[in-house]
N, C-alpha and C. Protein backbone atom coordinates (compact mmCIF):
# COMPACT_ATOMS: atom_id res chain seq x y z
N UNK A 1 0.85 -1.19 0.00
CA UNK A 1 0.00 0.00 0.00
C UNK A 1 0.89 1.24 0.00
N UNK A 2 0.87 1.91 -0.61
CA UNK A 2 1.52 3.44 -0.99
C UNK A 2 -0.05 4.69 -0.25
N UNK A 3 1.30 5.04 0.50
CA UNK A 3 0.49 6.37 0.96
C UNK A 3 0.48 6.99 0.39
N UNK A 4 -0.35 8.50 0.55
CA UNK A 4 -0.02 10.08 0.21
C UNK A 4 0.17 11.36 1.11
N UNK A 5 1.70 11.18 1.67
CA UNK A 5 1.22 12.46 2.64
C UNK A 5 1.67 13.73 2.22
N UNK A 6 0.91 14.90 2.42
CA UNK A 6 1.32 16.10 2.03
C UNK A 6 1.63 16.89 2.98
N UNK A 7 3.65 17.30 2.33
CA UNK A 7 3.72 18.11 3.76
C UNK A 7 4.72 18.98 2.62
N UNK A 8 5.39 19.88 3.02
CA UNK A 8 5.74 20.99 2.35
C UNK A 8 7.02 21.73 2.83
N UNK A 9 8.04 21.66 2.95
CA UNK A 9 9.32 22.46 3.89
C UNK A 9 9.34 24.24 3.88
N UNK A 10 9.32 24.60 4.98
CA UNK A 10 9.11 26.11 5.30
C UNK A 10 10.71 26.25 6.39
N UNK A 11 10.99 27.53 5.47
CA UNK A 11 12.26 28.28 6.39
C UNK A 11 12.02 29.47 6.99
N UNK A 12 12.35 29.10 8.81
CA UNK A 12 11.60 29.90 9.50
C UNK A 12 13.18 30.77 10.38
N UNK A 13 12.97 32.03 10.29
CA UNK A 13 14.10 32.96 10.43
C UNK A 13 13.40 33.77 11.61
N UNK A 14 14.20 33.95 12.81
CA UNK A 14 13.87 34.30 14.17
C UNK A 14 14.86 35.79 14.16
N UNK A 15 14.09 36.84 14.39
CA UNK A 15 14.94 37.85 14.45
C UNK A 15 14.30 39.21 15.26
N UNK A 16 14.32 39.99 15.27
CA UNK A 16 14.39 41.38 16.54
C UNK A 16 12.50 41.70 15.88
N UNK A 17 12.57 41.76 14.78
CA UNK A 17 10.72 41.84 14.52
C UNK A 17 9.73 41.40 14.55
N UNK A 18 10.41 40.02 14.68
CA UNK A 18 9.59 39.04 14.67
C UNK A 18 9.91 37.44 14.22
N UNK A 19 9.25 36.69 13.47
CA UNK A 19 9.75 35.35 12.92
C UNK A 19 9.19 35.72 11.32
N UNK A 20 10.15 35.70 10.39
CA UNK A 20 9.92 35.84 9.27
C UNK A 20 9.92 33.88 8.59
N UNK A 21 9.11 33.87 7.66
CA UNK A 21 8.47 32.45 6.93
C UNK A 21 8.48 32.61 5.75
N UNK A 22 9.07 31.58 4.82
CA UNK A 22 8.75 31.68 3.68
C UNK A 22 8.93 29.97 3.08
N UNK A 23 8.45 29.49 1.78
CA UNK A 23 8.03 28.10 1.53
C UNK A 23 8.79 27.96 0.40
N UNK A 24 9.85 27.42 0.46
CA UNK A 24 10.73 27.37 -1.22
C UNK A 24 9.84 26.98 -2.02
N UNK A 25 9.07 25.85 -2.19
CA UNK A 25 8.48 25.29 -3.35
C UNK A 25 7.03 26.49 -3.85
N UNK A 26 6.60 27.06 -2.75
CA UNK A 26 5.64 28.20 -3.30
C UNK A 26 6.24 29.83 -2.50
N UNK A 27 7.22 29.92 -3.89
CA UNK A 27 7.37 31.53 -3.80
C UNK A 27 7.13 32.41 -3.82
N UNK A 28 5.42 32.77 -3.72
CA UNK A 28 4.79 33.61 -3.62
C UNK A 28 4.24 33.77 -2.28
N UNK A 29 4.68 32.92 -1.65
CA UNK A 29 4.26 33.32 -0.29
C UNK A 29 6.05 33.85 0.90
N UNK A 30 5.44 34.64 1.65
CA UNK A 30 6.34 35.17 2.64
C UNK A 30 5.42 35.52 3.62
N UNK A 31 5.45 35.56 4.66
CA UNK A 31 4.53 35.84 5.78
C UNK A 31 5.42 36.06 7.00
N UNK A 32 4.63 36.51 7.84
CA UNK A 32 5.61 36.58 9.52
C UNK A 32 4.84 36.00 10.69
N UNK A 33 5.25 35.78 11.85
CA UNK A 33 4.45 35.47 12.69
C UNK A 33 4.85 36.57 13.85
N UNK A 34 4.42 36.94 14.90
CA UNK A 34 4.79 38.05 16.11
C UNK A 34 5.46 36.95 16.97
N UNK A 35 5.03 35.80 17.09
CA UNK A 35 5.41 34.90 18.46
C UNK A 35 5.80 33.67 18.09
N UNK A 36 6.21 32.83 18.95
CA UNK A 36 5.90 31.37 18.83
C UNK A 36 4.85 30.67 19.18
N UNK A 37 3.75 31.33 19.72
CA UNK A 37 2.54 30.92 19.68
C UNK A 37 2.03 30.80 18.84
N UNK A 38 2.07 32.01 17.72
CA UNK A 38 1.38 32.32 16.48
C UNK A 38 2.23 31.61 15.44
N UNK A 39 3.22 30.94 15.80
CA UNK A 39 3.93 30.30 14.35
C UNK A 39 3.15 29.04 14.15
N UNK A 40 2.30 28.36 14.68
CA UNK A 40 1.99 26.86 13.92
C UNK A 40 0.86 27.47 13.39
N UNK A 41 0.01 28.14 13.73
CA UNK A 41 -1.18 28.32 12.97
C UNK A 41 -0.60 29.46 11.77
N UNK A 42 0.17 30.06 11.68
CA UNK A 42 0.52 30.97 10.66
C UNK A 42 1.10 30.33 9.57
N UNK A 43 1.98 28.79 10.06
CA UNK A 43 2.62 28.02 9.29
C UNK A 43 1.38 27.34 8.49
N UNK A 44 0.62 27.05 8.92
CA UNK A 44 -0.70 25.89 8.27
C UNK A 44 -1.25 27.22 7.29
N UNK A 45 -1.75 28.14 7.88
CA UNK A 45 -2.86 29.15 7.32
C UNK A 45 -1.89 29.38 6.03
N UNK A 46 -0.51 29.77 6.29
CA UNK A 46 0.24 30.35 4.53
C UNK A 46 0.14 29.09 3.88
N UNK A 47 0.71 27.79 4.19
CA UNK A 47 0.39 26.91 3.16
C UNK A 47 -0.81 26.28 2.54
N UNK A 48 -1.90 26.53 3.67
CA UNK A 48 -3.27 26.44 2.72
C UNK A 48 -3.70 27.44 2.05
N UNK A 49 -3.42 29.02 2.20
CA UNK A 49 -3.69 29.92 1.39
C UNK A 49 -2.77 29.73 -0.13
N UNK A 50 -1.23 29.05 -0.19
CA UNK A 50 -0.37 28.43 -0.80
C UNK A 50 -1.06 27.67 -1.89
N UNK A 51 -1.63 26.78 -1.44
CA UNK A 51 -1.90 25.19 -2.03
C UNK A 51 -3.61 25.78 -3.13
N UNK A 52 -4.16 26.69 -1.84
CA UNK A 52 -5.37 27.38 -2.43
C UNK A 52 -5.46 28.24 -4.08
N UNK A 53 -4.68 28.63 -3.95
CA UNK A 53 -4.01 29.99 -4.47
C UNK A 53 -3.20 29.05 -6.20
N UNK A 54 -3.03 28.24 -5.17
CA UNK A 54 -2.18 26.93 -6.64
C UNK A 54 -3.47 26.27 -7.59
N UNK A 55 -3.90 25.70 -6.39
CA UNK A 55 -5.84 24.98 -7.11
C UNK A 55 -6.73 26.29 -7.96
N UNK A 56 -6.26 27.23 -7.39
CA UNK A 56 -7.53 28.25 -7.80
C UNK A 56 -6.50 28.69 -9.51
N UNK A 57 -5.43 29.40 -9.18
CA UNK A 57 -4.98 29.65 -10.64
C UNK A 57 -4.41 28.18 -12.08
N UNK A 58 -5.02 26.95 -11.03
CA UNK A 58 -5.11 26.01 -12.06
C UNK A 58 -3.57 25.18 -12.50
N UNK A 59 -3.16 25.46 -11.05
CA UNK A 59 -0.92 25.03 -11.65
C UNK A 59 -0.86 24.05 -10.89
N UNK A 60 -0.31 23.06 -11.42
CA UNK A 60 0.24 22.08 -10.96
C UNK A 60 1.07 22.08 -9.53
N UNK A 61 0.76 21.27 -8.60
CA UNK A 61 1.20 21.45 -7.44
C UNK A 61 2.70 20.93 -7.11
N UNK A 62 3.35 21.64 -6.80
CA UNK A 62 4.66 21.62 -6.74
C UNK A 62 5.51 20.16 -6.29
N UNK A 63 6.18 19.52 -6.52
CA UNK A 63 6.69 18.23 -5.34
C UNK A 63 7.43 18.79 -4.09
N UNK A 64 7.57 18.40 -2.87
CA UNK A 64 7.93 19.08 -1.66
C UNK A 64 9.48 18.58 -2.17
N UNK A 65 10.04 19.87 -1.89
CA UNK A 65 11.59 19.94 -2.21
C UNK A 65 12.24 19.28 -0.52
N UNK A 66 13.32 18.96 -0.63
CA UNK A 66 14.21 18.69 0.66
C UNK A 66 15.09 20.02 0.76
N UNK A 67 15.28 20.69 1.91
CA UNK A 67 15.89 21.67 2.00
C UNK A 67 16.12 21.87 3.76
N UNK A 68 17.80 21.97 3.42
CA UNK A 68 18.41 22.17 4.80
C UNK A 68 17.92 23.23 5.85
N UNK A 69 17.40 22.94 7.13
CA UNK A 69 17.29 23.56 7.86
C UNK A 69 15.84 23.97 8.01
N UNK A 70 14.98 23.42 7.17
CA UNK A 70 13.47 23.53 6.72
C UNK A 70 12.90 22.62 8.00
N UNK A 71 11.46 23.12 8.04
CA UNK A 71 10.70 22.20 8.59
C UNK A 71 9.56 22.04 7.97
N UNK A 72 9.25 20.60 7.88
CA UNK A 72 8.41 20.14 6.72
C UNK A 72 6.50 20.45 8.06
N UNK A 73 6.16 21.12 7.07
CA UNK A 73 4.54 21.54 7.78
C UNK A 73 3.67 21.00 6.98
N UNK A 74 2.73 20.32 7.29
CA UNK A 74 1.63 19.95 7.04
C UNK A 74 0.37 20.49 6.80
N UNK A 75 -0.37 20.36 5.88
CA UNK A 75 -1.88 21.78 5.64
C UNK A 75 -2.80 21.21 6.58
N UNK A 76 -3.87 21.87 6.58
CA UNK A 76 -5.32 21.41 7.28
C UNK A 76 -5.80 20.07 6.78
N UNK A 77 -6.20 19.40 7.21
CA UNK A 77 -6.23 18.16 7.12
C UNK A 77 -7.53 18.70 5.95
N UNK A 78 -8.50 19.13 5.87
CA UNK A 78 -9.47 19.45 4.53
C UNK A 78 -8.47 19.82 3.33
N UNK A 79 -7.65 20.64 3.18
CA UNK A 79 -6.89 21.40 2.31
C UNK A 79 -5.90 20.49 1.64
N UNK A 80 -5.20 19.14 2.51
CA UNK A 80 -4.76 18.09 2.30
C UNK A 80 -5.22 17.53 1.20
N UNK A 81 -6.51 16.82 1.71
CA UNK A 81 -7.75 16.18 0.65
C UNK A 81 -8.04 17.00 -0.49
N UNK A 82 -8.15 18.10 -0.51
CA UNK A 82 -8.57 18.85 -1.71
C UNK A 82 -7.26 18.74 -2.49
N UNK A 83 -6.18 19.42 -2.27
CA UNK A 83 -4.99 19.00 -2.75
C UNK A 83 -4.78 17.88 -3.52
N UNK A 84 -4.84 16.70 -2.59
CA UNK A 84 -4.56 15.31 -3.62
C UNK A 84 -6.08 14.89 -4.45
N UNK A 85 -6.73 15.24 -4.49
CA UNK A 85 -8.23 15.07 -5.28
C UNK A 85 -8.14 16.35 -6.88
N UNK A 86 -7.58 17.46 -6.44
CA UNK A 86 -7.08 18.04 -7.10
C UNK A 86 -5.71 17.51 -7.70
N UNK A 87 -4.65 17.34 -7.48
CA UNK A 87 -3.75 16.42 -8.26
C UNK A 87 -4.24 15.24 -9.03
N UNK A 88 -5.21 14.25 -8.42
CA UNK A 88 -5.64 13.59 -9.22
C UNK A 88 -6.27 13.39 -10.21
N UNK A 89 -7.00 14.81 -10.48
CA UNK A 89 -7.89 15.20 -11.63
C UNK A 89 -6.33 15.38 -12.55
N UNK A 90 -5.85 16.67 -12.43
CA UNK A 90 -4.83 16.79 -13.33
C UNK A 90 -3.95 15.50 -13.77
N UNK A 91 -4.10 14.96 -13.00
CA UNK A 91 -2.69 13.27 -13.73
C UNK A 91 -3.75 12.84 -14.67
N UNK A 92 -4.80 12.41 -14.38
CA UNK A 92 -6.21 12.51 -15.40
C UNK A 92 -6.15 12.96 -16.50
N UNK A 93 -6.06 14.31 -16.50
CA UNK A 93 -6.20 15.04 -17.34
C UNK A 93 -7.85 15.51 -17.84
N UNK A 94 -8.55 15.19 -16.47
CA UNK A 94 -9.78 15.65 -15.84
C UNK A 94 -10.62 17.05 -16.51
N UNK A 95 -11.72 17.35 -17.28
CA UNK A 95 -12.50 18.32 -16.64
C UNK A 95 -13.11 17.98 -15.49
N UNK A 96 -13.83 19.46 -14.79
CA UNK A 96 -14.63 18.96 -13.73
C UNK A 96 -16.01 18.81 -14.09
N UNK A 97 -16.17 18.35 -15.47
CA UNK A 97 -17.32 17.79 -16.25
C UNK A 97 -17.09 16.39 -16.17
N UNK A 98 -15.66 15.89 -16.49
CA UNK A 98 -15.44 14.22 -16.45
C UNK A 98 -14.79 14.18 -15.06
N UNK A 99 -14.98 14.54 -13.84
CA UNK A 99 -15.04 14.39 -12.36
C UNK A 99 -16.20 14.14 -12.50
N UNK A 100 -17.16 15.34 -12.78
CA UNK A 100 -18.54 14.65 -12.17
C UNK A 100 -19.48 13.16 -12.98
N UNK A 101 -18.76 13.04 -14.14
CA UNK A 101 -19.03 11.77 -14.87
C UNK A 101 -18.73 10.49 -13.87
N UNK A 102 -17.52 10.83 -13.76
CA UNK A 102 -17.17 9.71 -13.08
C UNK A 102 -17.21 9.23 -11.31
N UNK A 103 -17.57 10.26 -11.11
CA UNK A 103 -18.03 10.34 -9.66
C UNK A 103 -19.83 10.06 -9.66
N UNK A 104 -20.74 10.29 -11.16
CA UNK A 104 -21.54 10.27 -11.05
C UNK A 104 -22.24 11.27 -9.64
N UNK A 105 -22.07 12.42 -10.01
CA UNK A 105 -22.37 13.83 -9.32
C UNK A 105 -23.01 14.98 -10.18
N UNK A 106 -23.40 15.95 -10.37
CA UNK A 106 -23.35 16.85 -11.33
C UNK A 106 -22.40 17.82 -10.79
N UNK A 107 -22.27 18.49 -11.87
CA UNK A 107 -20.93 19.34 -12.43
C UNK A 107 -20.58 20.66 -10.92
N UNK A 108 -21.71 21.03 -10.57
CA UNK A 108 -21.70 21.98 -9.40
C UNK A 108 -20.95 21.32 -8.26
N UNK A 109 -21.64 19.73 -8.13
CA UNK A 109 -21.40 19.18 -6.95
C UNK A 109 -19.23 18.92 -6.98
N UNK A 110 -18.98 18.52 -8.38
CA UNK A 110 -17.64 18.03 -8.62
C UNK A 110 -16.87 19.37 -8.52
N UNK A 111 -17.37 20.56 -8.70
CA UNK A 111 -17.36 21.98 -8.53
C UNK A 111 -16.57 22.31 -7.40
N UNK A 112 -17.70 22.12 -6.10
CA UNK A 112 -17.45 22.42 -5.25
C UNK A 112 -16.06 21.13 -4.17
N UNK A 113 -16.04 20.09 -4.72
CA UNK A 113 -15.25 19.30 -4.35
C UNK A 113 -13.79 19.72 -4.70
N UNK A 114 -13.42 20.42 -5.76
CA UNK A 114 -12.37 20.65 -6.07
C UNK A 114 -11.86 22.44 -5.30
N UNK A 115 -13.26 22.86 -4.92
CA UNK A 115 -13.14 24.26 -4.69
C UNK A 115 -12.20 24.75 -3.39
N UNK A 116 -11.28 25.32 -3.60
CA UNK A 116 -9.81 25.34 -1.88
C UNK A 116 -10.69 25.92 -0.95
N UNK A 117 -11.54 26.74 -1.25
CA UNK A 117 -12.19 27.60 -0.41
C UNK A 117 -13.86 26.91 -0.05
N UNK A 118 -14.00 26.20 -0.40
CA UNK A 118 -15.44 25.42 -0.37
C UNK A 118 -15.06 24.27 1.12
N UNK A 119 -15.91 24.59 2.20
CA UNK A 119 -15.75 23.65 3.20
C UNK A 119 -16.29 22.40 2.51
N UNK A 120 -15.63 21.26 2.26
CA UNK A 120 -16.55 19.35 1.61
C UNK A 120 -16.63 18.64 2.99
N UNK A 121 -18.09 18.10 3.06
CA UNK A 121 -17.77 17.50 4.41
C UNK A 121 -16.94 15.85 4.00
N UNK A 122 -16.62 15.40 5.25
CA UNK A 122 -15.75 14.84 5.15
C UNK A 122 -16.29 13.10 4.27
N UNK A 123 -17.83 12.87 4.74
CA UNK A 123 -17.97 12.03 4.00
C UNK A 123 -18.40 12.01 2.56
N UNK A 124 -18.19 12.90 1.96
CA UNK A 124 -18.72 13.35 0.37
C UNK A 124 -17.17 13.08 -0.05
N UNK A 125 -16.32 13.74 0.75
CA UNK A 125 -14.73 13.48 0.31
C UNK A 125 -14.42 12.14 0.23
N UNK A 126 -14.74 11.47 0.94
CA UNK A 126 -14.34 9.61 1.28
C UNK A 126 -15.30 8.98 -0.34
N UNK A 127 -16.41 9.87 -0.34
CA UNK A 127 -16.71 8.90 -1.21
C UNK A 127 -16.11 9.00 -2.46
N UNK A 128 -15.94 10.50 -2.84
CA UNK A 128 -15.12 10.70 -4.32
C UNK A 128 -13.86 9.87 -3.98
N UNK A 129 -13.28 9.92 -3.28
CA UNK A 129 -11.69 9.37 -3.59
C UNK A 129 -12.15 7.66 -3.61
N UNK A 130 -13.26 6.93 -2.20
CA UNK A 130 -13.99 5.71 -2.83
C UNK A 130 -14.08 5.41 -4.54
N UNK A 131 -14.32 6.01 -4.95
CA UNK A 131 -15.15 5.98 -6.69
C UNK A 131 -13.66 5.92 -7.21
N UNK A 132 -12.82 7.01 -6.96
CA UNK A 132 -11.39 7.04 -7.53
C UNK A 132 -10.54 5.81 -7.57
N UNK A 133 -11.02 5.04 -6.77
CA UNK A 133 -9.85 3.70 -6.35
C UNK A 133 -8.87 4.39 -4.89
N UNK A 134 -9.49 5.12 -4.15
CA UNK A 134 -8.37 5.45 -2.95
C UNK A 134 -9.35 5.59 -1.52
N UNK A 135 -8.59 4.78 -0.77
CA UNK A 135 -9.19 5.08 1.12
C UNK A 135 -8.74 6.39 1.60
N UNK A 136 -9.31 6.65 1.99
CA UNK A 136 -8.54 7.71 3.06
C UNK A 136 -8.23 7.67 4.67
N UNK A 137 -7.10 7.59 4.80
CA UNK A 137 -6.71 6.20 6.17
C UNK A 137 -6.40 7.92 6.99
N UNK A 138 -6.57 7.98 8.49
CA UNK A 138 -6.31 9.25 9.02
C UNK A 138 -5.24 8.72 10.29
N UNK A 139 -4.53 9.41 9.96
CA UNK A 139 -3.57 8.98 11.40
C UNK A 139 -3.23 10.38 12.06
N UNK A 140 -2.71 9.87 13.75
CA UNK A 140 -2.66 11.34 14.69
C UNK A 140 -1.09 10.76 14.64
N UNK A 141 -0.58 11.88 14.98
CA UNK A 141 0.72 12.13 15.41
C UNK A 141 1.22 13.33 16.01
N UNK A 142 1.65 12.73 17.56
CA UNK A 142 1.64 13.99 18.32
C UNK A 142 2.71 14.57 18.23
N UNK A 143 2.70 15.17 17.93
CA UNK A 143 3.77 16.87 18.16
C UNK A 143 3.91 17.82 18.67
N UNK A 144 2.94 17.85 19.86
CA UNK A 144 2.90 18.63 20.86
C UNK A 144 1.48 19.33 20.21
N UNK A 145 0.71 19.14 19.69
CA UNK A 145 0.17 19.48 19.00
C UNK A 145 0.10 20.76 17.63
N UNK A 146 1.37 20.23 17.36
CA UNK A 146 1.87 20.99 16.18
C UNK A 146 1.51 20.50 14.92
N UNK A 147 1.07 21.02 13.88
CA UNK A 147 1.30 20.14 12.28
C UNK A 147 2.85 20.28 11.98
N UNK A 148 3.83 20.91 12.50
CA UNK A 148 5.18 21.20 12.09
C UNK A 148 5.56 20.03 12.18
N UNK A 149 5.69 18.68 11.45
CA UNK A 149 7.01 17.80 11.27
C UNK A 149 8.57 18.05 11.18
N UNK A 150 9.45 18.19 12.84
CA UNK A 150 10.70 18.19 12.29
C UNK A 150 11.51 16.86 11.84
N UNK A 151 12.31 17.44 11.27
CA UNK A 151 13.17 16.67 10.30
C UNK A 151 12.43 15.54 9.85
């Protein structure tokens, strides 16, 4: 069984203003955080606005680069799913006319499944990737309750 996990390396720079962030593989993002309180949720929020921002202008989603001194962060566990449901249309070579064919949905519904900004509840998601040929297996892993994966 081959997984899919999506995680992403962010270089996080600690200095007199604050904590400056930025994501090699999506260079359009730079962001800051004030604290270390505010860095895990600032870390998740830029890479789902990231991944969003990628789905919405229609580009192929980047492969997570390895890069020294990075820490690999993880998106919202929704933004995740949309992500690889979105990759999978494109390997396809998918409209979201032949999503909803093949999901047997109409076109609004396959619409909103692909949409970054559209909350999908979680069992409408299980079933498209069901239809696709894929489970969606959920595992916890504590990190203090961080999504930040180091090393």
């Amino acid at each position: 069984m081959h997984t899919h996990a999506l995680k992403y390396p962010a270089l996080i720079e600690r200095g007199a203003d604050g904590i400056s962030i930025t994501f090699p593989d999506f260079p359009m993002v730079a962001t800051s955080a004030e604290s270390e309180d505010e860095l895990t949720e600032t870390l998740v929020d830029a890479l789902d606005e990231a991944i969003a921002f990628t789905i919405d202008e229609e580009l192929p989603l980047p492969p997570a680069s390895k890069v020294d001194g990075a820490v690999d962060v993880l998106p919202s566990a929704e933004m995740a799913l949309k992500a690889k449901l979105y990759a999978i249309v494109r390997s396809r070579a998918w409209s979201q006319a032949e999503l909803a064919r093949h999901l047997d949905i109409n076109r609004a519904d396959a619409h909103r499944l692909l949409d970054p900004r559209h909350s999908t509840r979680l069992d409408r998601m299980t079933s498209a990737f069901k239809r696709l040929g894929y489970d969606i297996i959920v595992a916890l892993q504590d990190h203090t309750q961080s999504p930040v994966v180091r090393g």
